[in-house]
C-alpha atoms as a PDB file:
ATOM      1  CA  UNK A   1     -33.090   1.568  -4.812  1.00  0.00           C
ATOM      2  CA  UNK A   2     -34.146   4.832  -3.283  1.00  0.00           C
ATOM      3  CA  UNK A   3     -32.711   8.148  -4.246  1.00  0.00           C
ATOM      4  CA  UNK A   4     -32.162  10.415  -1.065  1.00  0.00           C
ATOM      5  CA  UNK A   5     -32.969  14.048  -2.002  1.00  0.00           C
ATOM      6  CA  UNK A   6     -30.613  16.400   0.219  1.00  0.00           C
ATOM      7  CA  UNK A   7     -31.991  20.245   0.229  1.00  0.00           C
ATOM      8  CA  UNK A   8     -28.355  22.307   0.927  1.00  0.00           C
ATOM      9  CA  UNK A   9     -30.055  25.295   2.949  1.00  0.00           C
ATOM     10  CA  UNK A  10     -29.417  28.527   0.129  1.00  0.00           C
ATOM     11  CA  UNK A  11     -27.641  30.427   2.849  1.00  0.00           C
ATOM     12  CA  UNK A  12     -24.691  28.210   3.108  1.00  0.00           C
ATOM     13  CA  UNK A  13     -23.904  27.933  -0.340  1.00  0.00           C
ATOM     14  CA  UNK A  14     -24.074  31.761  -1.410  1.00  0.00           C
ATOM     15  CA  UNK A  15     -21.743  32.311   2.396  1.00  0.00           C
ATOM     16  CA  UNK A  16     -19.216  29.321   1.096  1.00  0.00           C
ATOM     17  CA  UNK A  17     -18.914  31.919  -2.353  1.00  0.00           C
ATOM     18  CA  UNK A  18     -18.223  35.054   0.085  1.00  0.00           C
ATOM     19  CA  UNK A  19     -15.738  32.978   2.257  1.00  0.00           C
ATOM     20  CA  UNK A  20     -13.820  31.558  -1.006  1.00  0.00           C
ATOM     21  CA  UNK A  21     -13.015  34.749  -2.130  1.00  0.00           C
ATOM     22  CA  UNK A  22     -12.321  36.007   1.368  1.00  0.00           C
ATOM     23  CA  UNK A  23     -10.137  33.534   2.146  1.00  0.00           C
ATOM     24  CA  UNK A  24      -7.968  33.677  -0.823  1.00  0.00           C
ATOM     25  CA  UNK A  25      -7.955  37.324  -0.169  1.00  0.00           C
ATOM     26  CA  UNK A  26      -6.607  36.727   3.763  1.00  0.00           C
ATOM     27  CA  UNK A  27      -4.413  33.741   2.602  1.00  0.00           C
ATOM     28  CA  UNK A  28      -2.691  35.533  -0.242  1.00  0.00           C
ATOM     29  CA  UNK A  29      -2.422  38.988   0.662  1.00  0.00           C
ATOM     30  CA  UNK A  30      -2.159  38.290   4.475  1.00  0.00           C
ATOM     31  CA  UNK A  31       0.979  36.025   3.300  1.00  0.00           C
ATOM     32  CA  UNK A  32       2.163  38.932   1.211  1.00  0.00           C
ATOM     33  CA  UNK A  33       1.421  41.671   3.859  1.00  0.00           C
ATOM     34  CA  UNK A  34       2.919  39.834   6.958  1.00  0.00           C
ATOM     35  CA  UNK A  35       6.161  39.013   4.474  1.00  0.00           C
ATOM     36  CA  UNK A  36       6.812  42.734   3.766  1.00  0.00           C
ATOM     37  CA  UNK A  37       6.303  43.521   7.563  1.00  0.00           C
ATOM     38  CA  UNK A  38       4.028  46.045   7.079  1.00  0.00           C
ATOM     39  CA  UNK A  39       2.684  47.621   9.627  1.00  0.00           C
ATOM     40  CA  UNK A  40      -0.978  47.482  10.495  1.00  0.00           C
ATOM     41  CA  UNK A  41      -1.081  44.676   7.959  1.00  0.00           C
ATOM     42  CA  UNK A  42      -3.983  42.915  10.089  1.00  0.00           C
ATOM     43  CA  UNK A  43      -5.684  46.372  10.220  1.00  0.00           C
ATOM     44  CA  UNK A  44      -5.543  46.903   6.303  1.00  0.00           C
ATOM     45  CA  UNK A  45      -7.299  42.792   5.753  1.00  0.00           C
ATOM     46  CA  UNK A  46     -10.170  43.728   8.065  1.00  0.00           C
ATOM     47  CA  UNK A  47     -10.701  47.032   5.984  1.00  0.00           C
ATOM     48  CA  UNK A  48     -10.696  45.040   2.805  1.00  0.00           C
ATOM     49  CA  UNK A  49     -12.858  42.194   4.352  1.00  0.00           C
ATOM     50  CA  UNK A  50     -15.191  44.914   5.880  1.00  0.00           C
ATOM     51  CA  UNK A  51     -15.489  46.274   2.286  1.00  0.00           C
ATOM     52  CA  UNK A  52     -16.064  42.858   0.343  1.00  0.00           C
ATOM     53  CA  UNK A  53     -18.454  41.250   3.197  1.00  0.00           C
ATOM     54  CA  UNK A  54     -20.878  44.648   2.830  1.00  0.00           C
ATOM     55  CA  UNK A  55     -20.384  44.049  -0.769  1.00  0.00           C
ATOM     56  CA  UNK A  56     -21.762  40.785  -1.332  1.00  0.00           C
ATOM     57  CA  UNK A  57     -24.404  41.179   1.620  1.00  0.00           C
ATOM     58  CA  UNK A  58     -26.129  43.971  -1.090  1.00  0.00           C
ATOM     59  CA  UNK A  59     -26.050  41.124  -3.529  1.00  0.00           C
ATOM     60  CA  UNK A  60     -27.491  39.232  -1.158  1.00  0.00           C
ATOM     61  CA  UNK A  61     -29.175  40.929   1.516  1.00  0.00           C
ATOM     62  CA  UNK A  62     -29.970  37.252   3.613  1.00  0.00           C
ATOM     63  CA  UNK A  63     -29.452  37.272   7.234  1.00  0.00           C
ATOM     64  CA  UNK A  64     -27.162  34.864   8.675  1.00  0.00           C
ATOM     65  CA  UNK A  65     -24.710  35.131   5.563  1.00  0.00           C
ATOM     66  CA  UNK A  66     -21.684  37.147   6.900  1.00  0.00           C
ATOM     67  CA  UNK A  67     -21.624  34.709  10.302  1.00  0.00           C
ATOM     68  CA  UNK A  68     -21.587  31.574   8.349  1.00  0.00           C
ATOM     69  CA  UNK A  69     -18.627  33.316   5.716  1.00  0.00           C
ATOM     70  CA  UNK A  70     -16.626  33.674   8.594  1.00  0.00           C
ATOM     71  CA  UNK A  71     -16.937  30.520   9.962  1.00  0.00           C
ATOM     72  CA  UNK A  72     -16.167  29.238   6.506  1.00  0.00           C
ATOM     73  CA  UNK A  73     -13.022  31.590   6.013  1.00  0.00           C
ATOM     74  CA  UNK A  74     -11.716  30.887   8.999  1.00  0.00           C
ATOM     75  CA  UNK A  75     -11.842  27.355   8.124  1.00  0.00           C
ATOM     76  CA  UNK A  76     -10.159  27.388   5.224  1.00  0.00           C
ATOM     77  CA  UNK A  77      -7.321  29.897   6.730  1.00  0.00           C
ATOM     78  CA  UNK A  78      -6.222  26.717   8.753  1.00  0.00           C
ATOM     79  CA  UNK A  79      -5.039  25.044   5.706  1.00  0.00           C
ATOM     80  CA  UNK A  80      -3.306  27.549   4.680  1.00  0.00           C
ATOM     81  CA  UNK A  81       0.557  27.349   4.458  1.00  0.00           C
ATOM     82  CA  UNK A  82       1.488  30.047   7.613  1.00  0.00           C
ATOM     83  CA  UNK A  83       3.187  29.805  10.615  1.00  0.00           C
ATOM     84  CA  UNK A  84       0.585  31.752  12.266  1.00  0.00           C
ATOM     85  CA  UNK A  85      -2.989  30.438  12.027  1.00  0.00           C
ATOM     86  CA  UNK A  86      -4.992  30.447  15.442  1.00  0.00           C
ATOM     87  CA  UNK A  87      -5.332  34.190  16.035  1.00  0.00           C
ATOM     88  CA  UNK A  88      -6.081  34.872  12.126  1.00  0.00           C
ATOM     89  CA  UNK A  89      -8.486  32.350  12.662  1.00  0.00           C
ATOM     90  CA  UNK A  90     -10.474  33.479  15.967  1.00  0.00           C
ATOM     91  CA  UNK A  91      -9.854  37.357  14.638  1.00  0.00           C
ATOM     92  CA  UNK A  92     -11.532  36.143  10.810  1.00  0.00           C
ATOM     93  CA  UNK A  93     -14.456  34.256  12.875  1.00  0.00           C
ATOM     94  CA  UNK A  94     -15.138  37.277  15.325  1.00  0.00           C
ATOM     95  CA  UNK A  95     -15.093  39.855  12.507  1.00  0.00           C
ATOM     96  CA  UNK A  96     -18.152  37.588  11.114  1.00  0.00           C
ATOM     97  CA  UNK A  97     -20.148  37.375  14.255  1.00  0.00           C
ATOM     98  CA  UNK A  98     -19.777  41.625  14.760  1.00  0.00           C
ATOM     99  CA  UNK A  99     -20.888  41.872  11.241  1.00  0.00           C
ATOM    100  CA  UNK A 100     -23.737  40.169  11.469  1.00  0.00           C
ATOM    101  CA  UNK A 101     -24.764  41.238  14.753  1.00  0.00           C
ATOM    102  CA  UNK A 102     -24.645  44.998  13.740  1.00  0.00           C
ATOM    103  CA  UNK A 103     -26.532  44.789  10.362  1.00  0.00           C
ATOM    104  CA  UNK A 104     -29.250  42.794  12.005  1.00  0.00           C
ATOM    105  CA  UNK A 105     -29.041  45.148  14.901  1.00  0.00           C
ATOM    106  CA  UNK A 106     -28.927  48.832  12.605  1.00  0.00           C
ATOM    107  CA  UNK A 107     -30.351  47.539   9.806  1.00  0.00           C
ATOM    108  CA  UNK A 108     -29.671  47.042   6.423  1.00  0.00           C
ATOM    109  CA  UNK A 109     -28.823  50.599   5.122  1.00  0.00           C
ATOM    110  CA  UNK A 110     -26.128  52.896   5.295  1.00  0.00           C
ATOM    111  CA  UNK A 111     -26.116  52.934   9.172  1.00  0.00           C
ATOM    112  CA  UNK A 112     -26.007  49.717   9.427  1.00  0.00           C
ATOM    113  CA  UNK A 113     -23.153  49.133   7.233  1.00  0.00           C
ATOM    114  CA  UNK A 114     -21.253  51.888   8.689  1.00  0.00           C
ATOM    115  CA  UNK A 115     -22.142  50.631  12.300  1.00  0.00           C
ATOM    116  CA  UNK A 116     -20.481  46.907  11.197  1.00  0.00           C
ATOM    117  CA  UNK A 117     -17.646  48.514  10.228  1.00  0.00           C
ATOM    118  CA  UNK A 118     -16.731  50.553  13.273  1.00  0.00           C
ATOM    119  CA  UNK A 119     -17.043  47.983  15.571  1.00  0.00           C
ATOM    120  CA  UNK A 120     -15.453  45.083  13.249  1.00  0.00           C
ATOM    121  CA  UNK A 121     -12.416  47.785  13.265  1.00  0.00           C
ATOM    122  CA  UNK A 122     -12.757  48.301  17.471  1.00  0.00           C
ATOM    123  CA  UNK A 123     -13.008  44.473  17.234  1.00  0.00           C
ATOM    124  CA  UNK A 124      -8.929  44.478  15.981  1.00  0.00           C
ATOM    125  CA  UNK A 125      -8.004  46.336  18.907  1.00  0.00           C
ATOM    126  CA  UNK A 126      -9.853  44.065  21.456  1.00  0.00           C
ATOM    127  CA  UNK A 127      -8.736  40.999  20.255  1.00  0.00           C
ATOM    128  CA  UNK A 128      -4.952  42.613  20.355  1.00  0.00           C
ATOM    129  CA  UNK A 129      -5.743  43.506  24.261  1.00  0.00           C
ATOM    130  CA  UNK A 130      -7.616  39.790  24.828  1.00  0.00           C
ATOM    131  CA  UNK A 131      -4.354  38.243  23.100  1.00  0.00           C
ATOM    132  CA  UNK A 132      -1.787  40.179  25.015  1.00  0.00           C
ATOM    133  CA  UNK A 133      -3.512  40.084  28.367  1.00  0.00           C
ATOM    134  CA  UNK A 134      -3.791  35.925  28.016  1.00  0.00           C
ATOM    135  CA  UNK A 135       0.173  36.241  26.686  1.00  0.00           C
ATOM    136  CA  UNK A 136       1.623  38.177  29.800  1.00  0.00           C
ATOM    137  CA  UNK A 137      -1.436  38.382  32.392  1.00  0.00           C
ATOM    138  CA  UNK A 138      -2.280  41.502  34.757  1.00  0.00           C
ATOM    139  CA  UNK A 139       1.521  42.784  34.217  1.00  0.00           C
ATOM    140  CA  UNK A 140       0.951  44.354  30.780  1.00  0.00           C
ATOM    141  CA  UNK A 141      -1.764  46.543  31.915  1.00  0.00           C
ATOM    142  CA  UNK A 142       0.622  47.897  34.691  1.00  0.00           C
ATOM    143  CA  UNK A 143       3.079  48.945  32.068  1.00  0.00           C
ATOM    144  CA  UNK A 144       0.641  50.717  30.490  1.00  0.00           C
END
């Protein structure tokens, strides 16, 4: 009897740490946050995911990390026990890919960082317009 050796590419399991803590972070204190009704709650879980993502990527400066911890965080945020999931979901998922794509982009220095967390915050207010444009259509620009 053969023994198949399976190689788990390094990447995935250092982003599958990242996105554990991540997720627990957006589960719990997301649950917490949305509970109180405070406001900006969404805003305030981006800042703190900006601020653990850039901290783990100086751990462990590998490209293709922060994508794959979203993915992975996003994941898990469907099991979690919320009535709202989906926009969570596609909002923890883009925050990832705009990461990643401005550290590879700027660089990995201060810039950089700085850079991925301007547009991961512009990202909030995006999805926001996206989600209420595909909720009520042309109309809600007109009462702007």
């Amino acid at each position: 009897m053969e023994q198949s050796t399976k190689t788990v590419n390094d990447k995935w399991i250092k982003a599958s740490v990242l996105a554990g803590l991540w997720a627990g972070i957006e589960i719990i204190a997301g649950s917490f946050l949305h509970n109180l009704r405070i406001p900006f709650s969404g805003t305030i879980l981006t800042f703190i995911s900006i601020i653990l993502v850039i901290g783990f990527f100086q751990i462990w400066p590998k490209y293709g990390i922060i994508w794959r911890a979203g993915v992975i965080t996003a994941l898990m945020k469907s099991i979690s026990p919320s009535a709202v999931i989906l926009g969570p979901m596609v909002a923890i998922t883009v925050e990832g890919f705009i990461m990643e794509l401005a550290v590879r982009v700027a660089g990995r220095n201060i810039s950089g960082y700085i850079s991925a967390g301007m547009l991961t915050m512009v990202g909030i207010l995006v999805h926001k317009v996206v989600r209420l444009f595909l909720l009520f259509g042309w109309d809600i620009f007109l009462i702007y």
